[in-house]
C-alpha atoms as a PDB file:
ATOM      1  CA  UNK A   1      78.635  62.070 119.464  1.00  0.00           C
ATOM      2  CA  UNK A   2      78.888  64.129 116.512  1.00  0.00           C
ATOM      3  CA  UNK A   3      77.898  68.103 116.650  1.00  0.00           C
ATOM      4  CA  UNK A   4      76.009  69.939 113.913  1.00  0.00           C
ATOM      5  CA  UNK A   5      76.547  73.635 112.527  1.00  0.00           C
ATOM      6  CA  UNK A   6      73.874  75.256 111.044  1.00  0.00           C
ATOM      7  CA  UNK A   7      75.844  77.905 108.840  1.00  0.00           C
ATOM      8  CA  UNK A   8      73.143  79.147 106.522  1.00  0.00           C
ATOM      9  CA  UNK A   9      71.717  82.949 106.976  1.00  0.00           C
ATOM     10  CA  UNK A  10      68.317  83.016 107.900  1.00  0.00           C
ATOM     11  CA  UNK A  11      65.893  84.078 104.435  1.00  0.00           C
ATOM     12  CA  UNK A  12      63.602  87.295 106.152  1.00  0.00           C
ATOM     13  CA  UNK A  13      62.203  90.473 105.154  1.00  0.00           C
ATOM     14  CA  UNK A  14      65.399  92.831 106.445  1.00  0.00           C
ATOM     15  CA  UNK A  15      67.710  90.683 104.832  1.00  0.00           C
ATOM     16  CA  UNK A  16      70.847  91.958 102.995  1.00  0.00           C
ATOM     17  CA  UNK A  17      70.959  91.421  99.173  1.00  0.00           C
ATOM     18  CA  UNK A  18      73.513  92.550  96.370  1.00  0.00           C
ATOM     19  CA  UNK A  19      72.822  96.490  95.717  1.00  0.00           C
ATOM     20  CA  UNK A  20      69.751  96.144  93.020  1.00  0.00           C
ATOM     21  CA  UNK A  21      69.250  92.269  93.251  1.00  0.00           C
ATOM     22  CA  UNK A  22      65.297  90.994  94.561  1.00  0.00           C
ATOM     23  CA  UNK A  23      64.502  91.934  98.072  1.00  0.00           C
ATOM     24  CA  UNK A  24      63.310  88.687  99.990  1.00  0.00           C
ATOM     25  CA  UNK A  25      59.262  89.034 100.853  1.00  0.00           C
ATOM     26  CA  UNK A  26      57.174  86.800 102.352  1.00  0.00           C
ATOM     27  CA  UNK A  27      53.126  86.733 102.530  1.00  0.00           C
ATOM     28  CA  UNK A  28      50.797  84.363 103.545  1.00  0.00           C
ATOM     29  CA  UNK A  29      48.110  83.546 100.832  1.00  0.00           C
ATOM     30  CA  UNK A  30      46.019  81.677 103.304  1.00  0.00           C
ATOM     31  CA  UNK A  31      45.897  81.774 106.416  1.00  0.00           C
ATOM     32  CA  UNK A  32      44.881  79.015 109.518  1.00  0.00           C
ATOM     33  CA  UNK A  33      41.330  80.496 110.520  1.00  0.00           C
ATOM     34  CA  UNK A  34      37.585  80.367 109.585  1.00  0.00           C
ATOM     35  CA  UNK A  35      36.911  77.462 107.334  1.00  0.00           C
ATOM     36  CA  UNK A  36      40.735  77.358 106.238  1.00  0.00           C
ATOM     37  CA  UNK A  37      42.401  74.611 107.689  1.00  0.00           C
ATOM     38  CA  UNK A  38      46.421  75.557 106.651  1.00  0.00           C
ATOM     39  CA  UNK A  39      48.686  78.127 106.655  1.00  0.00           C
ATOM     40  CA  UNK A  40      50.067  78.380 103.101  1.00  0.00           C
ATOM     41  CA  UNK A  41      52.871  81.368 102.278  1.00  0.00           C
ATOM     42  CA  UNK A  42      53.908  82.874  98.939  1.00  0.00           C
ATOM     43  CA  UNK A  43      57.828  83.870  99.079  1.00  0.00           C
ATOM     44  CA  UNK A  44      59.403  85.946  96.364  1.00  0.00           C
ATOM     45  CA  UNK A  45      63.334  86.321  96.575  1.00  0.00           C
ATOM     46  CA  UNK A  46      66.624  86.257  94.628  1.00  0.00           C
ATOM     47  CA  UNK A  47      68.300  82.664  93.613  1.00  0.00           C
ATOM     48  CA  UNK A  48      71.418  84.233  95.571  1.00  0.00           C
ATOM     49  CA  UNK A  49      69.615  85.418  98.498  1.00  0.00           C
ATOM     50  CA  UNK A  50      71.717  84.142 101.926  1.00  0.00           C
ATOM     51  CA  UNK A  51      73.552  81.322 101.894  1.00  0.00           C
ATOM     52  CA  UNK A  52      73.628  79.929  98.402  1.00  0.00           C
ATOM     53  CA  UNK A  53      74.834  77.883  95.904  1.00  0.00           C
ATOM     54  CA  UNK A  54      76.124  79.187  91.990  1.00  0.00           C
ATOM     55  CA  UNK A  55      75.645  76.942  89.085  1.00  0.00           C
ATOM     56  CA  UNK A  56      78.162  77.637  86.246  1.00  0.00           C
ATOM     57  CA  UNK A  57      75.213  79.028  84.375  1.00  0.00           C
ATOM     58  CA  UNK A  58      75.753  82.224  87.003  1.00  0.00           C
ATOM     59  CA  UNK A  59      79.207  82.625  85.115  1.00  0.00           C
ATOM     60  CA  UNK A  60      79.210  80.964  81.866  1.00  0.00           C
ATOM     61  CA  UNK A  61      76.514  80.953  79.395  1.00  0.00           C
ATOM     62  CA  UNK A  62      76.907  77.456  77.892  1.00  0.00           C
ATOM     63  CA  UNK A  63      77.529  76.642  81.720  1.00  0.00           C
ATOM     64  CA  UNK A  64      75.389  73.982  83.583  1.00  0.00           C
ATOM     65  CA  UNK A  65      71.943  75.231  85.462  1.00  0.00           C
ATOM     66  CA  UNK A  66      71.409  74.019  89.363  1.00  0.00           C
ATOM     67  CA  UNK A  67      68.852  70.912  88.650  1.00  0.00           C
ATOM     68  CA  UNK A  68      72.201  69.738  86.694  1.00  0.00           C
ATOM     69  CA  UNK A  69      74.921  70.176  88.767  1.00  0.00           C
ATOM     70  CA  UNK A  70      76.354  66.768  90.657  1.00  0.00           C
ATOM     71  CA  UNK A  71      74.958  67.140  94.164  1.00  0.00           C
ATOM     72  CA  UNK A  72      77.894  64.937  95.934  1.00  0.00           C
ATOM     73  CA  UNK A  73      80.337  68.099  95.361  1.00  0.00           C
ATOM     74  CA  UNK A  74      78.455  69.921  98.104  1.00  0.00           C
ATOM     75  CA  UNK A  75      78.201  66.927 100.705  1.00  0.00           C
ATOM     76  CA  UNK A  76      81.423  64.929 102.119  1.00  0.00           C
ATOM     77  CA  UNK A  77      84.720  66.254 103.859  1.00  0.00           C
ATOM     78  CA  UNK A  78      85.774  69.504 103.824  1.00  0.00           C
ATOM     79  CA  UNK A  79      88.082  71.560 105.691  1.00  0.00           C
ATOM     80  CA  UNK A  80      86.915  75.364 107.059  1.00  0.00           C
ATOM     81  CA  UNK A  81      90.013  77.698 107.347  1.00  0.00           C
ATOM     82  CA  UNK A  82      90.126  80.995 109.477  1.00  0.00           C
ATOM     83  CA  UNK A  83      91.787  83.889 107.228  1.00  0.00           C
ATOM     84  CA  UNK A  84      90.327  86.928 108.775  1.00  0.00           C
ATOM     85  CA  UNK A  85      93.890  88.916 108.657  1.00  0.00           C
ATOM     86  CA  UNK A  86      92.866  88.324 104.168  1.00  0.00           C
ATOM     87  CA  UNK A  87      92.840  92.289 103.067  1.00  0.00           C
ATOM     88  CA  UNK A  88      91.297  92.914  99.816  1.00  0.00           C
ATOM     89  CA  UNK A  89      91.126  89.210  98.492  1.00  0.00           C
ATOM     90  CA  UNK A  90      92.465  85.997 100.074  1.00  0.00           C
ATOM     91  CA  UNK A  91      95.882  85.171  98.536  1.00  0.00           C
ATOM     92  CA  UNK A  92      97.620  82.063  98.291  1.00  0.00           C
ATOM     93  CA  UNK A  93      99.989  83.145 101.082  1.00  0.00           C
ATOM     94  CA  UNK A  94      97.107  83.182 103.576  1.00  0.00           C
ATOM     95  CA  UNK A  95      96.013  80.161 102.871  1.00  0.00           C
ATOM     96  CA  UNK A  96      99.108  77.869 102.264  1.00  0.00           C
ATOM     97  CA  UNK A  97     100.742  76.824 105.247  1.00  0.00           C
ATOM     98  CA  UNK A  98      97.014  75.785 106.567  1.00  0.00           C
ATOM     99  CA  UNK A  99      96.571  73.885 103.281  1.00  0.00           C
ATOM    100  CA  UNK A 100      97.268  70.127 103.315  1.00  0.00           C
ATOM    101  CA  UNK A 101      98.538  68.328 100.316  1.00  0.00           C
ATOM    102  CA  UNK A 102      94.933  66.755  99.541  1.00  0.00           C
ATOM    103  CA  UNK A 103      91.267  68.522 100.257  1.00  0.00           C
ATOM    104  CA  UNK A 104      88.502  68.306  98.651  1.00  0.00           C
ATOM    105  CA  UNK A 105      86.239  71.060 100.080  1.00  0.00           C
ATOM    106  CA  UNK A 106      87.285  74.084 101.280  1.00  0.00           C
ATOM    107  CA  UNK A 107      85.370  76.641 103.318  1.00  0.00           C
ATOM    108  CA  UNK A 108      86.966  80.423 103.707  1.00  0.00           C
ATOM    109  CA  UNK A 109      86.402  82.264 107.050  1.00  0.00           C
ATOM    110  CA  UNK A 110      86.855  86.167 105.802  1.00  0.00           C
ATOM    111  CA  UNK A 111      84.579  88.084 108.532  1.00  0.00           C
ATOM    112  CA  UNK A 112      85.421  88.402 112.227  1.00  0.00           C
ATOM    113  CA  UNK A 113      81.780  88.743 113.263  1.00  0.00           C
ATOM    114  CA  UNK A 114      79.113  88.090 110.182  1.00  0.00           C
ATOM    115  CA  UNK A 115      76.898  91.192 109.366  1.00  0.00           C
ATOM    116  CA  UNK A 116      73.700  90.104 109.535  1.00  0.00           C
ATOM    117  CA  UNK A 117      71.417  93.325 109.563  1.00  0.00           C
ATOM    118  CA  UNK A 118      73.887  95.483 106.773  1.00  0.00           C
ATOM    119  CA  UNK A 119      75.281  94.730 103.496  1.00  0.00           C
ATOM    120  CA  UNK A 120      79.389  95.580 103.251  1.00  0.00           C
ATOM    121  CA  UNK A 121      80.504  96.747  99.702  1.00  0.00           C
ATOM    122  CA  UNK A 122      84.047  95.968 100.782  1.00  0.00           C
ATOM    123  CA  UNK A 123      83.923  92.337 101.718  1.00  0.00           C
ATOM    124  CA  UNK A 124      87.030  90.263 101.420  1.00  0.00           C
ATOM    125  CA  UNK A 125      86.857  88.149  97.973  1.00  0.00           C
ATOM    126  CA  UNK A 126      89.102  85.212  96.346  1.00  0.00           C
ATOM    127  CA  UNK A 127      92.384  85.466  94.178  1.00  0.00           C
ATOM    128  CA  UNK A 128      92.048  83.781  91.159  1.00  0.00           C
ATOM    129  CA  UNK A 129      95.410  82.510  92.283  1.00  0.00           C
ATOM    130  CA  UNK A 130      94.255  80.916  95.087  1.00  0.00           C
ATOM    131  CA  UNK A 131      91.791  79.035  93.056  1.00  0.00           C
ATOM    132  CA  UNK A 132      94.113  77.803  91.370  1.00  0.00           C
ATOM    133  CA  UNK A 133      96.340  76.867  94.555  1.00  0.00           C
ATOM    134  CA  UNK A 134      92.761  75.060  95.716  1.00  0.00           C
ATOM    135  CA  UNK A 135      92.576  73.452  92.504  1.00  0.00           C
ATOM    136  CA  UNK A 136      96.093  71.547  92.387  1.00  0.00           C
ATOM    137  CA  UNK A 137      94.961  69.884  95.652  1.00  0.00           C
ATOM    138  CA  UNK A 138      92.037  68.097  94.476  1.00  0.00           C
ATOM    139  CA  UNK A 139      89.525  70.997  95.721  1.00  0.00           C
ATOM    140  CA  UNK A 140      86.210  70.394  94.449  1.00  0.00           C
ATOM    141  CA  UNK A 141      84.387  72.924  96.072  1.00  0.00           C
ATOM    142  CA  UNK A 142      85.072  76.475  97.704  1.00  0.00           C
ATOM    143  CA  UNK A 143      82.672  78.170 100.430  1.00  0.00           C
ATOM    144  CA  UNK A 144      83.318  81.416 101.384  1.00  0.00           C
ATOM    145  CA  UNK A 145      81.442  83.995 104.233  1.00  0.00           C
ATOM    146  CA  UNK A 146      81.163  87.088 102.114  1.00  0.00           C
ATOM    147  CA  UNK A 147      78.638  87.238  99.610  1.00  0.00           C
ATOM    148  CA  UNK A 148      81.176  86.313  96.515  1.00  0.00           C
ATOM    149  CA  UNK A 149      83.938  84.901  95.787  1.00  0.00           C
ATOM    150  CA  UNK A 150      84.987  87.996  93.440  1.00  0.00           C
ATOM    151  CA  UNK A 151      84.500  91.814  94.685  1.00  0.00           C
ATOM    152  CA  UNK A 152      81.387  93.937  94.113  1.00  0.00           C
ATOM    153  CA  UNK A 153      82.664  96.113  91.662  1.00  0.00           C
ATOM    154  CA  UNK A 154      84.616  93.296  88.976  1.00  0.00           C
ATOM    155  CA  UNK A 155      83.523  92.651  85.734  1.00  0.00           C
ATOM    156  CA  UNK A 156      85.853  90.465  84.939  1.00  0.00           C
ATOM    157  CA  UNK A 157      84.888  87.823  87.637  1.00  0.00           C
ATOM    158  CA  UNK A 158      88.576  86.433  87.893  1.00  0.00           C
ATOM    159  CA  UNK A 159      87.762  83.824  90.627  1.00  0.00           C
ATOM    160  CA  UNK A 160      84.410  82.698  89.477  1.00  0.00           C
ATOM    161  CA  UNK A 161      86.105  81.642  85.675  1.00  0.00           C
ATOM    162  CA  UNK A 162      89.112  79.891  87.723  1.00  0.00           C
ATOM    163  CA  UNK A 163      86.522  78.118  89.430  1.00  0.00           C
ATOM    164  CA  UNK A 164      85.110  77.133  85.606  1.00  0.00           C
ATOM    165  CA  UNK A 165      88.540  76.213  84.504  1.00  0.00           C
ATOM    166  CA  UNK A 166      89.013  73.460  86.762  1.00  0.00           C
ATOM    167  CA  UNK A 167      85.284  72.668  87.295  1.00  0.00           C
ATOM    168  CA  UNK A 168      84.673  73.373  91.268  1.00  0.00           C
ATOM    169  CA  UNK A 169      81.701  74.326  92.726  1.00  0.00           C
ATOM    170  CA  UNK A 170      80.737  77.259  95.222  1.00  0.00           C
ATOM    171  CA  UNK A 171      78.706  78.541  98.108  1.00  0.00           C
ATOM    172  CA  UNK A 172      78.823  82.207  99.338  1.00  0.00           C
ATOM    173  CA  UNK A 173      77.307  84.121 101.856  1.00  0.00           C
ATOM    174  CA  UNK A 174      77.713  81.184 104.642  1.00  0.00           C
ATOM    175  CA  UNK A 175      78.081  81.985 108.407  1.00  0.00           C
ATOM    176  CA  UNK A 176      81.386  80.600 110.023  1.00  0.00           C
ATOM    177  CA  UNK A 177      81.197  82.745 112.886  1.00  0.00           C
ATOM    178  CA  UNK A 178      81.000  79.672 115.662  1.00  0.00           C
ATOM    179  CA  UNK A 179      82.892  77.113 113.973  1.00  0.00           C
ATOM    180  CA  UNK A 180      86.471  76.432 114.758  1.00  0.00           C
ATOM    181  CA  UNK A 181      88.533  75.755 111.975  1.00  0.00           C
ATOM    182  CA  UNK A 182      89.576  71.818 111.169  1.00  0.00           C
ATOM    183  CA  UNK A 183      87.809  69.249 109.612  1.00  0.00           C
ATOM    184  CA  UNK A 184      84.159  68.835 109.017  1.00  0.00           C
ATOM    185  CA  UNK A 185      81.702  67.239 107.097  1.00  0.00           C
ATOM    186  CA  UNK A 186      80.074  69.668 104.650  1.00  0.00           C
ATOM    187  CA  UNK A 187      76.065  68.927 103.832  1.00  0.00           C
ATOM    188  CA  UNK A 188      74.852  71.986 101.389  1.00  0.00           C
ATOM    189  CA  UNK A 189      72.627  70.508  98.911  1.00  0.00           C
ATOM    190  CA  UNK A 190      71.303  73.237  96.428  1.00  0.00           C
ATOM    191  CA  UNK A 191      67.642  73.373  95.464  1.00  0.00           C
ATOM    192  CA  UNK A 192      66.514  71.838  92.302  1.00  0.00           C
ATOM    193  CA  UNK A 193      65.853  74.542  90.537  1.00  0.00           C
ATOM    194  CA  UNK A 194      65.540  73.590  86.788  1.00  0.00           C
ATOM    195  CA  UNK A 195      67.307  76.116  84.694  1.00  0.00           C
ATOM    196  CA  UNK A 196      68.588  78.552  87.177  1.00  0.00           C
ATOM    197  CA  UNK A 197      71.621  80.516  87.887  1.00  0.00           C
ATOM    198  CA  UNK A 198      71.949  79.864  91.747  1.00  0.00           C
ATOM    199  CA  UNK A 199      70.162  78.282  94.979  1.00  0.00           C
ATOM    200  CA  UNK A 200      69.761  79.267  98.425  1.00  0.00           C
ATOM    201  CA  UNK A 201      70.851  76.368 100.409  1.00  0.00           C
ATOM    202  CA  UNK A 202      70.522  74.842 104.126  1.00  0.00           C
ATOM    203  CA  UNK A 203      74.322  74.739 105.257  1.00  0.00           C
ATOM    204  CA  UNK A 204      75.273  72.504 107.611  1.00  0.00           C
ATOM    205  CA  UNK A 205      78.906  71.311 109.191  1.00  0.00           C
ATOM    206  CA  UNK A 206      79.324  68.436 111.167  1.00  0.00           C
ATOM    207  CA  UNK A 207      82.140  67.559 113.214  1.00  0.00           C
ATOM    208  CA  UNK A 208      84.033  64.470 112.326  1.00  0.00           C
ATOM    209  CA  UNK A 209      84.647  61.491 114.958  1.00  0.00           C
ATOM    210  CA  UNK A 210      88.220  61.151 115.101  1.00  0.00           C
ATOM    211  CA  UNK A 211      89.985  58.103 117.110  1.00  0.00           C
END
């Protein structure tokens, strides 16, 4: 019987976002009592709050939005690797001998435990290089556990215009914590949001039947 990871942050009030991006806040605009027979909640928060999704329009202005993007990039195999010794950025050397010659998802382990109640300016990010190494073995997608794939402070956004180049997709912020490495089955469908940059999304992993 197959098991299912749920690695998506939960969206609350105390949760971490990028230093100046929209707080996540949550009130109920009516409310199960009297003569009112629902609860029914107004939620205001950041298209990259938790776990989420970026369309190309995050990185490139002529870029698609996330009601365009193909949804079967972010649901089929994919393979979660554990490089918490990465420094810095993960480069090709830390990924490579765990690399087979053909994947077509890849999910990046970076934190030894995931920090849930504090936001970490130095969280481990992605070479462009190692985009590229992703790329040349059929990588459609790359997931990572910190909250981008490039660090806090770059302007030049190396890994997110590799990513462009050869046309991949990507989820950040995701929480590997309990998950082994090895093969899974990725399900991470982004909202439909029509025009928008990003998507929080419901990550899941689930494990793969093998004879």
């Amino acid at each position: 019987m197959s098991r299912i990871w749920d690695i998506s942050q939960a969206l609350r009030s105390d949760l971490p976002v990028w230093p100046g991006d929209t707080a996540y806040q949550a009130n109920r605009t009516w409310v199960l009592e009297g003569g009112c027979p629902v609860n029914v909640a107004r939620v205001t928060f950041s298209t990259h709050s938790g776990s989420h999704a970026d369309a190309p329009l995050h990185y490139d202005p002529q870029g698609l939005a996330m009601d365009a993007v193909a949804l079967d990039t972010y649901i089929g195999p994919c393979l979660l690797l554990d490089v918490r010794h990465a420094r810095g950025l993960v480069e090709p050397a830390d990924i490579e001998a765990q690399l087979p010659a053909k994947v077509e998802r890849v999910l990046l382990r970076t934190y030894a435990q995931f920090p849930h109640q504090q936001w970490h300016s130095d969280f481990v990010a992605i070479a462009a290089a190692t985009i590229e190494l992703l790329a040349s073995r059929g990588a459609r997608l790359i997931g990572i556990d910190s909250p981008s794939i490039d660090p806090e402070q770059s302007k030049t956004l190396d890994a997110h215009h590799a990513v462009r180049r050869y046309g991949m997709a990507i989820l950040e912020g995701l929480v590997l914590d309990d998950v082994p490495a090895g093969h899974y089955e990725l399900i991470a469908p982004p909202l439909k949001l029509s025009g928008l940059d990003a998507s929080p999304v419901r990550a899941l992993l689930r494990s793969i039947e093998r004879d």
